[in-house]
Protein backbone atom coordinates (compact mmCIF):
# COMPACT_ATOMS: atom_id res chain seq x y z
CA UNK A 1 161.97 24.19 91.31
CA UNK A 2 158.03 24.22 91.04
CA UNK A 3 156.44 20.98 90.59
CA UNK A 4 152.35 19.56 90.32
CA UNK A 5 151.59 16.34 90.39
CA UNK A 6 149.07 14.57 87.49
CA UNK A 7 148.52 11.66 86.55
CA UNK A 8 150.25 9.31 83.51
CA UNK A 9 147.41 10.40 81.19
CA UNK A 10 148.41 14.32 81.90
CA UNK A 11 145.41 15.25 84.20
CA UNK A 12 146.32 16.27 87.54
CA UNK A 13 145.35 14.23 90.70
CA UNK A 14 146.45 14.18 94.14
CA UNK A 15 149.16 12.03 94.79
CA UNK A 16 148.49 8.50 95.65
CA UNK A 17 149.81 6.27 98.52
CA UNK A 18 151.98 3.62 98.37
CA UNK A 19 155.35 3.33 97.52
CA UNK A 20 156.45 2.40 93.13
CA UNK A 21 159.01 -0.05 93.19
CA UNK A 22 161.50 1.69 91.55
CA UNK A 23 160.88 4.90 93.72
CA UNK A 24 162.08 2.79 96.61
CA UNK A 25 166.67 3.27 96.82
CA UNK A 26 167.97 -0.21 96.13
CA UNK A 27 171.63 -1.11 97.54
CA UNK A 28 173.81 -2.47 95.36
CA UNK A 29 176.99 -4.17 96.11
CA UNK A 30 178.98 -1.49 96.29
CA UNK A 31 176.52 -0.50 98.91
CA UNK A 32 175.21 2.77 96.64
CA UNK A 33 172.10 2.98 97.22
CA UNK A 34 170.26 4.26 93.52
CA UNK A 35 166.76 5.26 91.81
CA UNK A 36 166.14 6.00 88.02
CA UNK A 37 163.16 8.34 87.11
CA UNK A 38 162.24 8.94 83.55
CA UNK A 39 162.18 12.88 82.62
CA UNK A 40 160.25 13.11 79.30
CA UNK A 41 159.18 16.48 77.34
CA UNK A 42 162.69 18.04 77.23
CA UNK A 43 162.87 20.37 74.71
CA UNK A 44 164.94 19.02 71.42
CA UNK A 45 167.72 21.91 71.78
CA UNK A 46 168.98 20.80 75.08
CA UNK A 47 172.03 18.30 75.24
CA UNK A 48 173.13 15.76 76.94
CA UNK A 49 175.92 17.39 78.75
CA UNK A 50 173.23 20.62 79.24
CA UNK A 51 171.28 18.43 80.78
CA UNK A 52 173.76 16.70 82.96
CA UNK A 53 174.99 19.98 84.39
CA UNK A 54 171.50 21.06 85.04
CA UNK A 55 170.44 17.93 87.16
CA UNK A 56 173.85 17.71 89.03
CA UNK A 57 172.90 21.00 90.35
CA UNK A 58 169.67 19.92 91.70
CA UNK A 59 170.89 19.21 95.17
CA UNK A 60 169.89 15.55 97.14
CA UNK A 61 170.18 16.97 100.62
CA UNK A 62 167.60 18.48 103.21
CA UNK A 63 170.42 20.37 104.22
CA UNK A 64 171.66 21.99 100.99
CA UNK A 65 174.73 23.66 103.77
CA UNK A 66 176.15 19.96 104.22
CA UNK A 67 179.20 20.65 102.77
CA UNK A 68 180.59 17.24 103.26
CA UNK A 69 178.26 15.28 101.10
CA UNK A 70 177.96 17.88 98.38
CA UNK A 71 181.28 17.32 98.07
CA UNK A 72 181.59 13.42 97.64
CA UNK A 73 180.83 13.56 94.17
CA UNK A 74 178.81 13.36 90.91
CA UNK A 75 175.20 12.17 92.27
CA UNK A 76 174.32 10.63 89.13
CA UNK A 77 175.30 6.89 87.98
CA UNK A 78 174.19 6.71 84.84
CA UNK A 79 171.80 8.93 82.00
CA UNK A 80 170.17 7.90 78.79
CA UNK A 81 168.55 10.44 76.45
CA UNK A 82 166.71 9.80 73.06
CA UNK A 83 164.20 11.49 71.22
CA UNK A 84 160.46 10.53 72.29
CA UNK A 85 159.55 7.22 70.88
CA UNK A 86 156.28 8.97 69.36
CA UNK A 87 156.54 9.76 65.59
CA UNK A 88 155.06 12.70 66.22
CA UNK A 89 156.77 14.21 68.83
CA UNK A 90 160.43 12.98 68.10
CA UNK A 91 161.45 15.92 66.37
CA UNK A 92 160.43 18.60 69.47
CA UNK A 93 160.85 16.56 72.29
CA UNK A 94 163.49 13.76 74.09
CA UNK A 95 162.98 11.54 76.94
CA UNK A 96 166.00 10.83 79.43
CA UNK A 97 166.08 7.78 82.15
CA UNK A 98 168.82 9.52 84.41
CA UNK A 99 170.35 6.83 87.69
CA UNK A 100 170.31 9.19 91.04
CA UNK A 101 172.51 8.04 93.67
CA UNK A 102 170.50 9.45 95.71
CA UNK A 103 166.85 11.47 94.67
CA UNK A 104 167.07 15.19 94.37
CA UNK A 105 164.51 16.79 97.05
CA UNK A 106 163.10 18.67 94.58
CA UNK A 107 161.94 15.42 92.18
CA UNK A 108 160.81 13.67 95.45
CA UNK A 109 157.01 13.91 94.53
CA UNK A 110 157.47 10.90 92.36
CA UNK A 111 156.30 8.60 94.84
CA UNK A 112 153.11 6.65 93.43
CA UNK A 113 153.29 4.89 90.52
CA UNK A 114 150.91 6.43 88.64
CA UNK A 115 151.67 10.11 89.02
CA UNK A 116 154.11 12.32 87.02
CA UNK A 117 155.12 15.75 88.12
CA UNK A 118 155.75 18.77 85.78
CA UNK A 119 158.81 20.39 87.29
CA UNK A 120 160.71 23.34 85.74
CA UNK A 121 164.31 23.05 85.20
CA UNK A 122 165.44 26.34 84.86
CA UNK A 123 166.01 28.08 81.68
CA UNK A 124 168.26 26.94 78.75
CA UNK A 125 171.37 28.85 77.76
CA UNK A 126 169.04 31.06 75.08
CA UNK A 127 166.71 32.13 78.23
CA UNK A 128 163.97 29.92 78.02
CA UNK A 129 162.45 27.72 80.90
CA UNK A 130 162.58 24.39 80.42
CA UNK A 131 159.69 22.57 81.78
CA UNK A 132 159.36 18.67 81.99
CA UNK A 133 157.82 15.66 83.46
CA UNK A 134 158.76 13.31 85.62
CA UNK A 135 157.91 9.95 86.91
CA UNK A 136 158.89 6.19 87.93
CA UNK A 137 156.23 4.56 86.53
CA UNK A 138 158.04 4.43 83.15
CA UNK A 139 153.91 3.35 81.63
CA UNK A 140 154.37 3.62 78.01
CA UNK A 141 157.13 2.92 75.56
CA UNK A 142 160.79 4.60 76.87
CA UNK A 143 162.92 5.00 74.39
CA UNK A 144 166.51 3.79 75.93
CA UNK A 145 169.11 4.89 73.04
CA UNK A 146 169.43 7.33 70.16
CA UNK A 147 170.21 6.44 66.68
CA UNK A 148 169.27 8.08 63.52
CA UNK A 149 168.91 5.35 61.52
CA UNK A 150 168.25 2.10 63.49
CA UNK A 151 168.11 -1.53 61.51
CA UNK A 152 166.09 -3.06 64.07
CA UNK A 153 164.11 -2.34 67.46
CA UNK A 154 164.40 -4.43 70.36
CA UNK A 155 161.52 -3.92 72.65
CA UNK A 156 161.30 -5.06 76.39
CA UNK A 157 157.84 -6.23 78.08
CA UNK A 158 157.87 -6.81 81.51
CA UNK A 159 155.52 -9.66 83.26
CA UNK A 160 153.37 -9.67 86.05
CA UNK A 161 154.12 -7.25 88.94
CA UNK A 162 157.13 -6.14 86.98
CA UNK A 163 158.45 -2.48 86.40
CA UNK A 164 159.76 -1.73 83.15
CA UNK A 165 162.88 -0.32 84.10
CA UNK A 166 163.68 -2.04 87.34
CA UNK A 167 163.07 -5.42 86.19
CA UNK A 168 165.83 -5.50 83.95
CA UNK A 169 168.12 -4.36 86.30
CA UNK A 170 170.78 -5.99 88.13
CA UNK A 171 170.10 -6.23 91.99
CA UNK A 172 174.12 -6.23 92.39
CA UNK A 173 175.50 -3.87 90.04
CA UNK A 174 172.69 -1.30 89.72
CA UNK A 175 173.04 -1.71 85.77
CA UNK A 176 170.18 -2.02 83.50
CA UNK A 177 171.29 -4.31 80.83
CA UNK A 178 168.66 -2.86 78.31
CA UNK A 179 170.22 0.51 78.79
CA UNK A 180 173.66 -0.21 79.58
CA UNK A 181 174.94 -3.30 77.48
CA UNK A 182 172.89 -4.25 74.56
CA UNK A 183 173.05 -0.89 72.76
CA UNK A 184 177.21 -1.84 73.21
CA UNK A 185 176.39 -5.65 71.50
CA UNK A 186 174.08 -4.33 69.26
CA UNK A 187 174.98 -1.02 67.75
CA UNK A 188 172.35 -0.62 65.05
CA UNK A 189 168.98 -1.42 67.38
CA UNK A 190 167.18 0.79 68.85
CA UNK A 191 166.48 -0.52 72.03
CA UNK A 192 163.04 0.46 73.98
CA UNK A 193 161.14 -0.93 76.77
CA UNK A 194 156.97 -1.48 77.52
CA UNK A 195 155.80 -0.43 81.00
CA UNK A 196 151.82 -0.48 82.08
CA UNK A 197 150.05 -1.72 84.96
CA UNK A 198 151.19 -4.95 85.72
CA UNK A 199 149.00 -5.72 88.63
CA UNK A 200 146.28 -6.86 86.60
CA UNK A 201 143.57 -7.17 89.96
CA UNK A 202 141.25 -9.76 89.90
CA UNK A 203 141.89 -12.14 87.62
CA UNK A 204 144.26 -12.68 84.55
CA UNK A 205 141.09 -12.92 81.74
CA UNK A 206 141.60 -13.10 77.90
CA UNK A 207 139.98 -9.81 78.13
CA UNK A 208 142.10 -8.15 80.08
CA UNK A 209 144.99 -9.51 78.24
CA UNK A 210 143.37 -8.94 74.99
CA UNK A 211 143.01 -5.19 76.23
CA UNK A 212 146.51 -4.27 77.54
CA UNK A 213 147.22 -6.23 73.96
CA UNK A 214 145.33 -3.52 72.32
CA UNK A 215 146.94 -0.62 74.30
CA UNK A 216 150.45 -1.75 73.45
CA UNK A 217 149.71 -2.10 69.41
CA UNK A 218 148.69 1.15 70.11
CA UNK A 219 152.13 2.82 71.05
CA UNK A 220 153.50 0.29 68.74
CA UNK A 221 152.34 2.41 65.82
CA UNK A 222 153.12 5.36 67.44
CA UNK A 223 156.16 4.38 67.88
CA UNK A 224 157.31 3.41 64.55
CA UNK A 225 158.97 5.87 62.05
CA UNK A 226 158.98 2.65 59.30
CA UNK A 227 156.67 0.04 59.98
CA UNK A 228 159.01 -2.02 57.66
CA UNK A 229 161.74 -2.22 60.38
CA UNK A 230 162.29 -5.45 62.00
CA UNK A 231 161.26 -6.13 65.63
CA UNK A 232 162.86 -7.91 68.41
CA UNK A 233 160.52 -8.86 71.12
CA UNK A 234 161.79 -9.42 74.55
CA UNK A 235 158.99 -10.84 77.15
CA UNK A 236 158.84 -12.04 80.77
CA UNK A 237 155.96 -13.94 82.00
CA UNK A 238 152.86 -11.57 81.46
CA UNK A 239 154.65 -9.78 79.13
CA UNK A 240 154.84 -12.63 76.44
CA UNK A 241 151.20 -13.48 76.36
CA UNK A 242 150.94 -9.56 75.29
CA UNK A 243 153.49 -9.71 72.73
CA UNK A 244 151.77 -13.27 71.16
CA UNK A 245 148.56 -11.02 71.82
CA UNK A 246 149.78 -7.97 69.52
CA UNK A 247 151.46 -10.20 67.16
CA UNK A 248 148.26 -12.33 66.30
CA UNK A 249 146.08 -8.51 66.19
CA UNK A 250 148.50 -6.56 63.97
């Protein structure tokens, strides 16, 4: 596998120190140690079990002769894929959040937080290369489910310093209750969540607020085959002065 690394915006840079939080393997209590990347830009004709077989071959070891650990087992935990979230693109493209027990050598560039990699995935079953990106940054609006006709979306904001997968995840069981349990509760939402840069250096002004406001109304609209469709807002800390931000814009 050939990757590059470029930034969330799509123009490459070199990779940047310092360590995402979600990059970094966190233990649960069944002392598994796990990391979730998002893979966005498959192609619309691969499946889910295509895609499963495809990253299961990816090997997690230096030493792809260890025998032994190859043969403990399926390396992934969990995998989501949906269509992308964007109107536009929904119909070509599909993003997947896929739970690594342990990070594939070969999708080990996704170390900063605001770098993706474009890695190549081999070719599909009609012969053509599949080519995606991939990142822990999860900036942007990740779509977590796939329905075809949703009654309601149930977006996730994350608050200050947050990560908008990993701070919705259980430090215990390693599941991500966006992901993993509402869809189960609530069968007829589809369920996304908001990731951008949290960090917010400086100082917490109205502006800045009032901008990040601005950038999530943005992918809002993006985002939303039928602007009729009822909204569920979830927010933590930073992330519910944004939502009370878009709501009093839009």
């Amino acid at each position: 596998m050939e990757n590059e690394t470029r930034s969330a915006s799509g123009t490459k840079r070199p990779t940047e120190p310092g360590p995402d939080p979600e990059v970094q393997p966190r233990q649960t209590s069944t002392g598994i140690k796990r990391i979730t990347l998002r893979i966005s830009s498959i192609p619309i004709r691969v499946t889910k079990g295509r895609l499963l077989m495809i990253l299961e071959g990816l090997t997690p070891f230096r030493n792809p002769t260890d025998e032994a650990k190859r043969h403990r087992g399926t390396n992934i935990d969990s995998l989501s894929l949906a269509p992308s979230s964007s109107v536009c693109d929904s119909d070509a493209y599909q993003v997947a959040t896929v739970t690594f027990k342990e990070i594939p050598t070969a999708l080990a560039g996704c170390v900063s937080s605001a770098s993706t990699i474009i890695a190549s995935l081999g070719v599909d079953g009609g012969g053509e290369e599949i080519e995606v990106d991939v990142d822990s940054h999860f900036r942007g609006l990740t779509p977590l489910n796939h329905l075809a006709n949703p009654s309601v979306d149930v977006i996730a904001v994350t608050g200050l310093a947050g990560h908008a997968f990993g701070s919705w995840r259980s430090r215990n069981t390693g599941k991500m209750w966006l992901r993993d349990m509402i869809p189960i509760d609530l069968p007829n939402a589809r369920i996304l969540t908001y990731g951008y840069d949290t960090t917010l250096p400086g100082s917490k002004s109205n502006a800045q607020i009032s901008e990040y406001a601005n950038q999530f109304l943005e992918s809002l609209k993006d985002a939303r085959h039928d602007p009729h469709r009822p909204i569920i807002f979830i927010g933590h800390s930073l992330g519910g002065l944004l939502i009370k931000e878009v709501r009093s814009c839009a």
